[in-house]
C-alpha atoms as a PDB file:
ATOM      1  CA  UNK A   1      12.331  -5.059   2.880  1.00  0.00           C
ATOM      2  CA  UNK A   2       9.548  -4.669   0.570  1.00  0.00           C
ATOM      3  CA  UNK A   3       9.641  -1.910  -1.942  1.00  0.00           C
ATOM      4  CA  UNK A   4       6.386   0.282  -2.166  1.00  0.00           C
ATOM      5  CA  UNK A   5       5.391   2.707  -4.523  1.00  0.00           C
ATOM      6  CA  UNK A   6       3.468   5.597  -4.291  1.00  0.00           C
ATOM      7  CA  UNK A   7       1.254   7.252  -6.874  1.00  0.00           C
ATOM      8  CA  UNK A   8       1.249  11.285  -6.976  1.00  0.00           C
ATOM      9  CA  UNK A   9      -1.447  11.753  -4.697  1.00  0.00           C
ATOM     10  CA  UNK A  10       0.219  10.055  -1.517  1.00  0.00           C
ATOM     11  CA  UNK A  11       2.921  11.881  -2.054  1.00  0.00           C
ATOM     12  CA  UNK A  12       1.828  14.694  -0.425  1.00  0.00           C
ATOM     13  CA  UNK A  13       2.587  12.597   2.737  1.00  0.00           C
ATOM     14  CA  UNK A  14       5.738  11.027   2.034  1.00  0.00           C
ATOM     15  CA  UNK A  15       7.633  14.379   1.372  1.00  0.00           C
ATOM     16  CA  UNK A  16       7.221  13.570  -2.401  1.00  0.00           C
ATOM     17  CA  UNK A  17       9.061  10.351  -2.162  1.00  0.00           C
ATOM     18  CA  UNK A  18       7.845   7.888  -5.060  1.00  0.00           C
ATOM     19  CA  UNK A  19       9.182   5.027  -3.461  1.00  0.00           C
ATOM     20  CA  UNK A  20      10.255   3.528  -0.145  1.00  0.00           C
ATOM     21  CA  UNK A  21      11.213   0.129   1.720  1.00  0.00           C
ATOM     22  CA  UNK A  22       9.239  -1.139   4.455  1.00  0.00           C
ATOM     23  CA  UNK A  23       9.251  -4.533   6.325  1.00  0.00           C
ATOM     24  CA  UNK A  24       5.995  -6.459   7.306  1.00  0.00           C
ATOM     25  CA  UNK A  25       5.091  -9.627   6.576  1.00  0.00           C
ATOM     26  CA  UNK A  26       1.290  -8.734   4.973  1.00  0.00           C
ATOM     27  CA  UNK A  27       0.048  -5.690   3.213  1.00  0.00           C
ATOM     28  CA  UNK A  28      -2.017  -4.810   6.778  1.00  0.00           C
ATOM     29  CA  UNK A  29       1.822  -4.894   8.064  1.00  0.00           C
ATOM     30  CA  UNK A  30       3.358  -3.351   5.512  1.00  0.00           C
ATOM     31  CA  UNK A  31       0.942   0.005   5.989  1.00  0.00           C
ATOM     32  CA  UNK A  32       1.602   0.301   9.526  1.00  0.00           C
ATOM     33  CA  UNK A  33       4.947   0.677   8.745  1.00  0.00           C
ATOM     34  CA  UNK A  34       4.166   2.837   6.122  1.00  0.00           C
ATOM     35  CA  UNK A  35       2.089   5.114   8.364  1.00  0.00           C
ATOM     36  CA  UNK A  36       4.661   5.216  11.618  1.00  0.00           C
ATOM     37  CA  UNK A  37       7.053   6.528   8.617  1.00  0.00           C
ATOM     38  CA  UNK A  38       4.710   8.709   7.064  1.00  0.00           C
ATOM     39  CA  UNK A  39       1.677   9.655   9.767  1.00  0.00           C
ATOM     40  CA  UNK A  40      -1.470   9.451   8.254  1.00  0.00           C
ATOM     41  CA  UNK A  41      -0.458   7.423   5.080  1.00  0.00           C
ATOM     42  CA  UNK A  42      -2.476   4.477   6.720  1.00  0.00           C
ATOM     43  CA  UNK A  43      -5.950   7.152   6.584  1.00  0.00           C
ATOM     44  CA  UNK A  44      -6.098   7.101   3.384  1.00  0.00           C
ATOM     45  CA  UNK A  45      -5.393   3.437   2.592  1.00  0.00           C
ATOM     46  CA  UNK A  46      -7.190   1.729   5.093  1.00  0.00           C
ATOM     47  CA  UNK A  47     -11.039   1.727   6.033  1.00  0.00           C
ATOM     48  CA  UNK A  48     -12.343  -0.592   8.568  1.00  0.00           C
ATOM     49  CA  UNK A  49     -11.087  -3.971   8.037  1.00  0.00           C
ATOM     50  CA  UNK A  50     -10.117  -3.183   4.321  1.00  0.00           C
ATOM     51  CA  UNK A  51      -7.983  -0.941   1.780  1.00  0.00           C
ATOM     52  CA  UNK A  52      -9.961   1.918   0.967  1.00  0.00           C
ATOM     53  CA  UNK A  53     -12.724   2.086  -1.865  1.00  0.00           C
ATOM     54  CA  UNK A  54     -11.012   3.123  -4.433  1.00  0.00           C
ATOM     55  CA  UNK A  55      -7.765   1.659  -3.750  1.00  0.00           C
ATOM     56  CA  UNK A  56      -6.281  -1.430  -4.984  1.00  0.00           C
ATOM     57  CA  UNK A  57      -2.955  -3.137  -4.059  1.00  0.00           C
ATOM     58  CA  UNK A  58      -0.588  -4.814  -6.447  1.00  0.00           C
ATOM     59  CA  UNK A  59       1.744  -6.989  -5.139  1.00  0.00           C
ATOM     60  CA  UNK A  60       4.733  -8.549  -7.355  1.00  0.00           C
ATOM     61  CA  UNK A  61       2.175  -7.550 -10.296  1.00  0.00           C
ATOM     62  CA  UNK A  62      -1.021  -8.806  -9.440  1.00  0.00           C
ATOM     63  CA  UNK A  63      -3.830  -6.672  -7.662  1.00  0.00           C
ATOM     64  CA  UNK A  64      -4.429  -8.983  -4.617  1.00  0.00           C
ATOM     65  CA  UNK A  65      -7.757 -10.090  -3.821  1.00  0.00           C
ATOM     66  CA  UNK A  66      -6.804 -10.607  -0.130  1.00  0.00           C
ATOM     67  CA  UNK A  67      -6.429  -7.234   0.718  1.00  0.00           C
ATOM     68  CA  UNK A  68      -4.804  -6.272   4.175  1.00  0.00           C
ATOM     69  CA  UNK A  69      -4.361 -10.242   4.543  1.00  0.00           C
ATOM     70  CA  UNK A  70      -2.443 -10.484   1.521  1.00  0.00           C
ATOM     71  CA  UNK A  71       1.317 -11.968   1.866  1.00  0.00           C
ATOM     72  CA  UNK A  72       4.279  -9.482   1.233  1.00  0.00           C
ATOM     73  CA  UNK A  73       7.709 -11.130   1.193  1.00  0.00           C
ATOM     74  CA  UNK A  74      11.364  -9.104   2.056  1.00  0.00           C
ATOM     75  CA  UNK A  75      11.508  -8.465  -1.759  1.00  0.00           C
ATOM     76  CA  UNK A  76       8.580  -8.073  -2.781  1.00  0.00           C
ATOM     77  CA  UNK A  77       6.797  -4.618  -4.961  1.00  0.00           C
ATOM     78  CA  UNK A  78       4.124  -3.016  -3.888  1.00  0.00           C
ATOM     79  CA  UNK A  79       2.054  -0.674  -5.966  1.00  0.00           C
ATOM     80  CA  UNK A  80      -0.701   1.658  -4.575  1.00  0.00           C
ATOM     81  CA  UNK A  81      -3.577   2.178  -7.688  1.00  0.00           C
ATOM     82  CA  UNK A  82      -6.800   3.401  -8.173  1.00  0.00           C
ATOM     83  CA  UNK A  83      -9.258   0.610  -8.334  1.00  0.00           C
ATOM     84  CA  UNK A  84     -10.784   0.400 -11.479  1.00  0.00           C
ATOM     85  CA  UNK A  85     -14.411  -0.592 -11.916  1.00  0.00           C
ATOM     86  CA  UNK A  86     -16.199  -1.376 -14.755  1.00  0.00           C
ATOM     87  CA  UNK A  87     -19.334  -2.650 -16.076  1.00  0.00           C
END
Protein backbone atom coordinates (compact mmCIF):
# COMPACT_ATOMS: atom_id res chain seq x y z
CA UNK A 1 0.00 0.00 0.00
CA UNK A 2 1.09 3.39 -0.72
CA UNK A 3 2.11 5.61 2.11
CA UNK A 4 0.51 9.20 2.10
CA UNK A 5 1.25 12.06 4.02
CA UNK A 6 -0.69 14.69 5.21
CA UNK A 7 0.25 18.29 5.89
CA UNK A 8 -1.38 20.04 9.14
CA UNK A 9 -4.27 21.34 7.50
CA UNK A 10 -5.85 17.88 6.36
CA UNK A 11 -5.45 16.76 9.44
CA UNK A 12 -8.34 18.08 10.72
CA UNK A 13 -9.98 15.18 8.76
CA UNK A 14 -7.87 12.35 9.41
CA UNK A 15 -8.22 12.56 13.29
CA UNK A 16 -4.72 14.24 13.26
CA UNK A 17 -3.07 11.33 11.65
CA UNK A 18 0.16 12.55 9.65
CA UNK A 19 0.35 9.58 7.75
CA UNK A 20 -1.59 6.61 6.40
CA UNK A 21 -1.50 3.59 3.79
CA UNK A 22 -3.85 3.38 1.07
CA UNK A 23 -4.02 1.10 -2.06
CA UNK A 24 -4.91 2.41 -5.63
CA UNK A 25 -3.17 2.12 -8.51
CA UNK A 26 -3.18 6.21 -9.54
CA UNK A 27 -3.28 9.26 -7.40
CA UNK A 28 -7.29 9.66 -8.64
CA UNK A 29 -7.34 6.02 -6.87
CA UNK A 30 -5.39 6.61 -4.21
CA UNK A 31 -7.87 9.71 -2.97
CA UNK A 32 -10.88 7.72 -3.16
CA UNK A 33 -9.48 5.60 -0.82
CA UNK A 34 -8.34 8.30 1.06
CA UNK A 35 -11.80 9.89 1.23
CA UNK A 36 -13.97 6.44 2.01
CA UNK A 37 -11.30 6.46 5.06
CA UNK A 38 -11.51 9.92 5.86
CA UNK A 39 -15.05 11.50 4.32
CA UNK A 40 -14.49 14.57 2.75
CA UNK A 41 -10.62 14.34 2.40
CA UNK A 42 -11.31 13.96 -1.45
CA UNK A 43 -13.26 17.88 -1.21
CA UNK A 44 -10.51 19.41 -0.61
CA UNK A 45 -8.08 17.67 -2.98
CA UNK A 46 -9.99 17.25 -5.90
CA UNK A 47 -11.82 19.86 -8.25
CA UNK A 48 -13.37 18.77 -11.40
CA UNK A 49 -11.14 16.59 -13.29
CA UNK A 50 -8.01 17.83 -11.29
CA UNK A 51 -6.20 18.23 -7.74
CA UNK A 52 -7.24 21.36 -6.37
CA UNK A 53 -5.59 24.88 -7.14
CA UNK A 54 -3.36 25.12 -4.78
CA UNK A 55 -2.46 21.64 -4.30
CA UNK A 56 0.32 19.73 -5.67
CA UNK A 57 1.13 15.97 -5.40
CA UNK A 58 4.53 14.47 -4.89
CA UNK A 59 4.95 11.13 -5.63
CA UNK A 60 8.32 9.11 -4.72
CA UNK A 61 9.76 12.87 -4.69
CA UNK A 62 8.71 14.48 -7.66
CA UNK A 63 5.51 16.79 -7.91
CA UNK A 64 3.71 14.92 -10.77
CA UNK A 65 2.61 16.72 -13.69
CA UNK A 66 -0.11 14.09 -14.40
CA UNK A 67 -2.18 14.84 -11.68
CA UNK A 68 -5.15 12.41 -10.78
CA UNK A 69 -3.66 10.22 -13.80
CA UNK A 70 -0.44 9.97 -12.25
CA UNK A 71 0.90 6.22 -11.42
CA UNK A 72 1.17 5.22 -7.65
CA UNK A 73 2.82 1.84 -7.05
CA UNK A 74 2.18 -0.57 -3.59
CA UNK A 75 5.24 1.30 -2.15
CA UNK A 76 5.18 4.23 -3.23
CA UNK A 77 5.13 8.07 -0.97
CA UNK A 78 2.81 10.37 -1.41
CA UNK A 79 3.06 13.92 -0.22
CA UNK A 80 0.13 16.45 -0.19
CA UNK A 81 1.83 20.33 -0.68
CA UNK A 82 0.88 23.60 -1.38
CA UNK A 83 1.55 24.44 -4.94
CA UNK A 84 3.96 26.96 -5.26
CA UNK A 85 3.80 29.60 -7.97
CA UNK A 86 6.11 31.95 -8.95
CA UNK A 87 6.96 34.48 -11.42
Amino acid sequence: MARVYLQPQLRDLTMGAAEVEVGGTTLREVIAELDRAYPGLARRLVYGDGLSPGIAASIDGTVTARGLLAAVAADSEIHFLPAIGGG
